[in-house]
N, C-alpha and C. Protein backbone atom coordinates (compact mmCIF):
# COMPACT_ATOMS: atom_id res chain seq x y z
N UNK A 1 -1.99 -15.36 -1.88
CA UNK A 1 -1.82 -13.98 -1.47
C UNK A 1 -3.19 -13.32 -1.41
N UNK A 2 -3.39 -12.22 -0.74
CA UNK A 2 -4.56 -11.86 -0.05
C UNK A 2 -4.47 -10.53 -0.29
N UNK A 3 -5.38 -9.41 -0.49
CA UNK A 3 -4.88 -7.89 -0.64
C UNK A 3 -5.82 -7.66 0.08
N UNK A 4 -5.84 -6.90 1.00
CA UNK A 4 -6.85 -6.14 2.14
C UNK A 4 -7.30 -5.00 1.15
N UNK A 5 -8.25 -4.69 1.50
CA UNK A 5 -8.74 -3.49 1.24
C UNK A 5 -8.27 -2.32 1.37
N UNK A 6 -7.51 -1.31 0.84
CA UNK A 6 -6.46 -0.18 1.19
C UNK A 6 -7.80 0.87 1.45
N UNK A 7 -9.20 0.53 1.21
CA UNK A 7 -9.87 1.65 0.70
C UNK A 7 -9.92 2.31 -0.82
N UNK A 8 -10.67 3.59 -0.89
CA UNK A 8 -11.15 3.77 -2.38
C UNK A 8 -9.41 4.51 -2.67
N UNK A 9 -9.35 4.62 -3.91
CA UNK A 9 -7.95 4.92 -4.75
C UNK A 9 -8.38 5.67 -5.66
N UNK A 10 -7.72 6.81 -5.85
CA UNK A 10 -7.90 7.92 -6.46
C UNK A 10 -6.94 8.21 -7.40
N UNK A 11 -7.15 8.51 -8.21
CA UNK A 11 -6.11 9.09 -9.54
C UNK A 11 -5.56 10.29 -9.06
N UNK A 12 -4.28 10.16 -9.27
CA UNK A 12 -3.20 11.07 -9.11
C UNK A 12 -3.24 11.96 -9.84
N UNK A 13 -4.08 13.08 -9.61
CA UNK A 13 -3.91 14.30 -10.84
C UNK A 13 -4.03 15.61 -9.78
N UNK A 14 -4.22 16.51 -10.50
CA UNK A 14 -3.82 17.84 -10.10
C UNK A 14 -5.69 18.22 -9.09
N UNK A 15 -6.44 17.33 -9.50
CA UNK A 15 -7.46 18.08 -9.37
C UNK A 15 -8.12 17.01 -8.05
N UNK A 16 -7.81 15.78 -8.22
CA UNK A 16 -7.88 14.53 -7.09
C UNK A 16 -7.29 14.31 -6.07
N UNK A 17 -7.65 14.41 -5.01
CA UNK A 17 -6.20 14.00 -3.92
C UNK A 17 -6.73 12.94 -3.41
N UNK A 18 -5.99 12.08 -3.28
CA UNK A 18 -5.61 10.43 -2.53
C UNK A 18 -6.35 10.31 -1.08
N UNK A 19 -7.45 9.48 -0.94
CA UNK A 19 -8.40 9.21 0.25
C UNK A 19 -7.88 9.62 1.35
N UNK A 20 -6.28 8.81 1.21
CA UNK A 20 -5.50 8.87 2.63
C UNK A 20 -3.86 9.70 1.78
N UNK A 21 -3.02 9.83 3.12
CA UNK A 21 -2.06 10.27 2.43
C UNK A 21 -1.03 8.70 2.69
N UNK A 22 -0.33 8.55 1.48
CA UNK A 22 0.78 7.32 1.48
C UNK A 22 1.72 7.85 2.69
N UNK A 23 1.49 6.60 3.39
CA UNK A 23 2.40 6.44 4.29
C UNK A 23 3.54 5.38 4.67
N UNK A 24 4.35 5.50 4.53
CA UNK A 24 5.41 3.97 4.54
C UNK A 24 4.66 2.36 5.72
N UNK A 25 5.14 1.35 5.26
CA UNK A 25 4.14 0.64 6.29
C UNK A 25 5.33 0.81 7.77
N UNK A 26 3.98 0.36 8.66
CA UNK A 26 4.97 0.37 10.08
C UNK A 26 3.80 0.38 10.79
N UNK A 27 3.89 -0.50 11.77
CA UNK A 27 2.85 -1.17 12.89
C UNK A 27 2.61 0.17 13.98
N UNK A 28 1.19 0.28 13.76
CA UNK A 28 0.88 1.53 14.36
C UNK A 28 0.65 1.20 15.90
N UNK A 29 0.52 -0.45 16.07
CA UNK A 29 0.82 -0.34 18.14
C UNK A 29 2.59 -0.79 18.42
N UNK A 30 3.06 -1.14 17.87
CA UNK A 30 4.32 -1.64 17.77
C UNK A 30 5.73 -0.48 17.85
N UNK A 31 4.93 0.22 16.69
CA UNK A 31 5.82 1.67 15.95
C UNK A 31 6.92 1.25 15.24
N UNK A 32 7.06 -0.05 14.72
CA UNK A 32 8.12 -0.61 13.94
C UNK A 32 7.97 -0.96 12.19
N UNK A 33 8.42 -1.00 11.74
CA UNK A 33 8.39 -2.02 10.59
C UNK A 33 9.11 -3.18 10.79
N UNK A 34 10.32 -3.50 11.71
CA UNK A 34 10.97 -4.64 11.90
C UNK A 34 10.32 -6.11 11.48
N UNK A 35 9.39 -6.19 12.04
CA UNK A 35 7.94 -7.63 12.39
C UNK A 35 7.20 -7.50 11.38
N UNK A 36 7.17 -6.85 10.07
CA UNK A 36 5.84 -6.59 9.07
C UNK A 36 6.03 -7.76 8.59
N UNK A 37 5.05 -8.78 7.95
CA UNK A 37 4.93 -9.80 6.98
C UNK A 37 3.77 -9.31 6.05
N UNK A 38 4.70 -9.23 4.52
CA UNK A 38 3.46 -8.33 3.94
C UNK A 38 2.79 -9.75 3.29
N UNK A 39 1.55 -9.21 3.15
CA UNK A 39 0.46 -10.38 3.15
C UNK A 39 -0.25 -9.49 1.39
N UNK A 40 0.49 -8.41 0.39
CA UNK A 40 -0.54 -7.93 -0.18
C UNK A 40 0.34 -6.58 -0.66
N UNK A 41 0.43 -6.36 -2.06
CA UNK A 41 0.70 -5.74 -2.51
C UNK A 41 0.23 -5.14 -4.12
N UNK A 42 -0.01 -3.87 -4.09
CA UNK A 42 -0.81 -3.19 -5.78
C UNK A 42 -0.05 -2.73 -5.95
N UNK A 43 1.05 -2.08 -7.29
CA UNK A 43 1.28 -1.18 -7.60
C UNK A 43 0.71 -0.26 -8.32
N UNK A 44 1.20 0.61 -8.63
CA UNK A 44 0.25 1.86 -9.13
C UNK A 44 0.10 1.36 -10.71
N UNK A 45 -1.30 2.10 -10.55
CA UNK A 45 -1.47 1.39 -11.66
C UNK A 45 -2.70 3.05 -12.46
N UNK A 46 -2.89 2.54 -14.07
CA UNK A 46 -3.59 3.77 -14.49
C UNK A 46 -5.42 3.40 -14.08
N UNK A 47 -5.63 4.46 -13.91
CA UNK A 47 -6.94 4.54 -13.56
C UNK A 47 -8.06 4.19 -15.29
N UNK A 48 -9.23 3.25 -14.59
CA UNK A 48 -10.01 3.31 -15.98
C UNK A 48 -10.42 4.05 -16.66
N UNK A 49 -10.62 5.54 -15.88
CA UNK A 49 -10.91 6.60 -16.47
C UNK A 49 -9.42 7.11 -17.27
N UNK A 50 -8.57 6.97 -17.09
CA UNK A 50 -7.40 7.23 -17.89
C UNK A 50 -7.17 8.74 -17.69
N UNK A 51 -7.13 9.28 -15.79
CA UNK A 51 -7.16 10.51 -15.31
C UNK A 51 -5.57 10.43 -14.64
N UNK A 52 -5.00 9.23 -14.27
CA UNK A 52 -3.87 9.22 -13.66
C UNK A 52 -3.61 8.06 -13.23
N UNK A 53 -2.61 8.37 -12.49
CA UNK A 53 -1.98 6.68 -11.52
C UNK A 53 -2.70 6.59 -10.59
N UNK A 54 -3.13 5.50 -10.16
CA UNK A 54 -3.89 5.06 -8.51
C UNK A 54 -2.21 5.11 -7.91
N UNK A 55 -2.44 5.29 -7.01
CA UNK A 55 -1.33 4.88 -5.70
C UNK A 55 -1.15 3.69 -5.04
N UNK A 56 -0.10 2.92 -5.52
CA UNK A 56 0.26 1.81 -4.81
C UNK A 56 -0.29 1.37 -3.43
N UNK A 57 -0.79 0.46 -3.13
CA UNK A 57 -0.84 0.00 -1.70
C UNK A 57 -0.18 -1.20 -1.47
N UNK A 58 -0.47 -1.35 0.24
CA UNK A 58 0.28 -2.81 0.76
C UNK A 58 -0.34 -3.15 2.02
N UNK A 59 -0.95 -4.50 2.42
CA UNK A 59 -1.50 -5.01 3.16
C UNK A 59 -0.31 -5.97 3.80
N UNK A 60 -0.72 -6.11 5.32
CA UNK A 60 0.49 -6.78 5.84
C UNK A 60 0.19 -6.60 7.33
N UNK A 61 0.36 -7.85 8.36
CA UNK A 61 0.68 -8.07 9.38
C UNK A 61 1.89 -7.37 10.36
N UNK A 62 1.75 -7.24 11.47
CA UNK A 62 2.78 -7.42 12.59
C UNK A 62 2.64 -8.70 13.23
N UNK A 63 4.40 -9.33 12.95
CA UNK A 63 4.17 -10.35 13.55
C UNK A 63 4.64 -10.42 15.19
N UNK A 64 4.60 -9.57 15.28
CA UNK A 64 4.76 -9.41 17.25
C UNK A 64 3.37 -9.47 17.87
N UNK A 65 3.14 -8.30 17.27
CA UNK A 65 1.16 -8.37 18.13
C UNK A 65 0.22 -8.73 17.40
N UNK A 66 0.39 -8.72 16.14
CA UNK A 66 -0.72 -9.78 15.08
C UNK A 66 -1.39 -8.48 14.49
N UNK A 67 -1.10 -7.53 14.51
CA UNK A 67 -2.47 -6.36 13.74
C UNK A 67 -1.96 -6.50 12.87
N UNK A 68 -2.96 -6.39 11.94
CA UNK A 68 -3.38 -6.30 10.59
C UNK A 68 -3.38 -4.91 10.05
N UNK A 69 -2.59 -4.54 8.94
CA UNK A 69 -3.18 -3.09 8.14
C UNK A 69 -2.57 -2.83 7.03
N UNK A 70 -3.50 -1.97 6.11
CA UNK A 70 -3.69 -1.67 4.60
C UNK A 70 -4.06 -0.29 4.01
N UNK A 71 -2.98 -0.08 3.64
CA UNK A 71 -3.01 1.66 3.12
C UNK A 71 -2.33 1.65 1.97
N UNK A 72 -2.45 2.91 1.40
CA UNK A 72 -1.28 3.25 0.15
C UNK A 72 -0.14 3.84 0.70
N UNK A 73 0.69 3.46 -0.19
CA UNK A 73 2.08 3.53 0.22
C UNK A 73 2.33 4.60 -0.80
N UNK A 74 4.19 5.24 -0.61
CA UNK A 74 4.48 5.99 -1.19
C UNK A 74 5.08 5.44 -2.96
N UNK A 75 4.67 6.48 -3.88
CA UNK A 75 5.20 5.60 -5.21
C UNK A 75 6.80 5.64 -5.24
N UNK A 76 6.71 4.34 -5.88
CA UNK A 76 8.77 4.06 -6.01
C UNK A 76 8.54 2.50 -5.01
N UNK A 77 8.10 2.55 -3.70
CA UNK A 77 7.98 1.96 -3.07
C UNK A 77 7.59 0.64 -2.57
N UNK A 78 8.38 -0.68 -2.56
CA UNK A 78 7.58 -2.16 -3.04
C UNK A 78 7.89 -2.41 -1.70
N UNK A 79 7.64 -3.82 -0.97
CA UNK A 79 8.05 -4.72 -0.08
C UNK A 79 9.28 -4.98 -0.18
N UNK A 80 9.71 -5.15 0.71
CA UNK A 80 11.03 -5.61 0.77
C UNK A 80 11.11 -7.24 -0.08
N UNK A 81 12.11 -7.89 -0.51
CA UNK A 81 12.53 -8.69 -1.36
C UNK A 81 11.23 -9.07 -2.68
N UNK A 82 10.53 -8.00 -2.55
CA UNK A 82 9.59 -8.44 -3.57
C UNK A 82 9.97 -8.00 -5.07
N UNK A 83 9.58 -9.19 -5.72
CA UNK A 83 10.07 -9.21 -7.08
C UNK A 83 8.62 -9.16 -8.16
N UNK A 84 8.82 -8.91 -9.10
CA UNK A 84 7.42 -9.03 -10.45
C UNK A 84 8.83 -9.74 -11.39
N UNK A 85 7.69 -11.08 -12.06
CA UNK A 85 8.92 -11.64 -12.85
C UNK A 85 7.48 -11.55 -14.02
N UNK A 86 8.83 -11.19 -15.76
CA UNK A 86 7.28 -11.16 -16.84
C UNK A 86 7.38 -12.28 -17.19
């Protein structure tokens, strides 16, 4: 598994706002999610500074036209059939 680069990640606090805004994935020449193969997934996680949550991201293909892309996603939010086993 491979995680693209979502870009820098910012702690979720009152005083920080998030590089980009979370956006659900979906192929921006396509306009689908149907074709996504996710290739890459973070969940949120606490920041080292111990200021807040980073914001989940997800890296992932269209497999119709082949683009590639990597952003933060909204929190709550995983890949479809994706599991974390402890």
């Amino acid at each position: 598994m491979t995680l693209a680069d979502a870009g820098p990640r910012q702690a979720n606090t009152p005083d920080a706002v998030p590089a980009t805004t979370p956006r659900m994935p979906s192929c921006g020449q396509c306009h689908s999610d149907v074709s996504l193969f996710f290739t890459g997934y973070l969940p949120a996680v606490f920041s080292p500074d111990g200021r807040g949550l980073l914001p989940p991201s997800a890296s992932y293909t269209c497999t119709t036209c082949h683009r590639p892309d990597s952003h933060q996603v909204p929190h709550g939010w995983a890949p479809p059939r994706w599991h974390w086993y402890s």
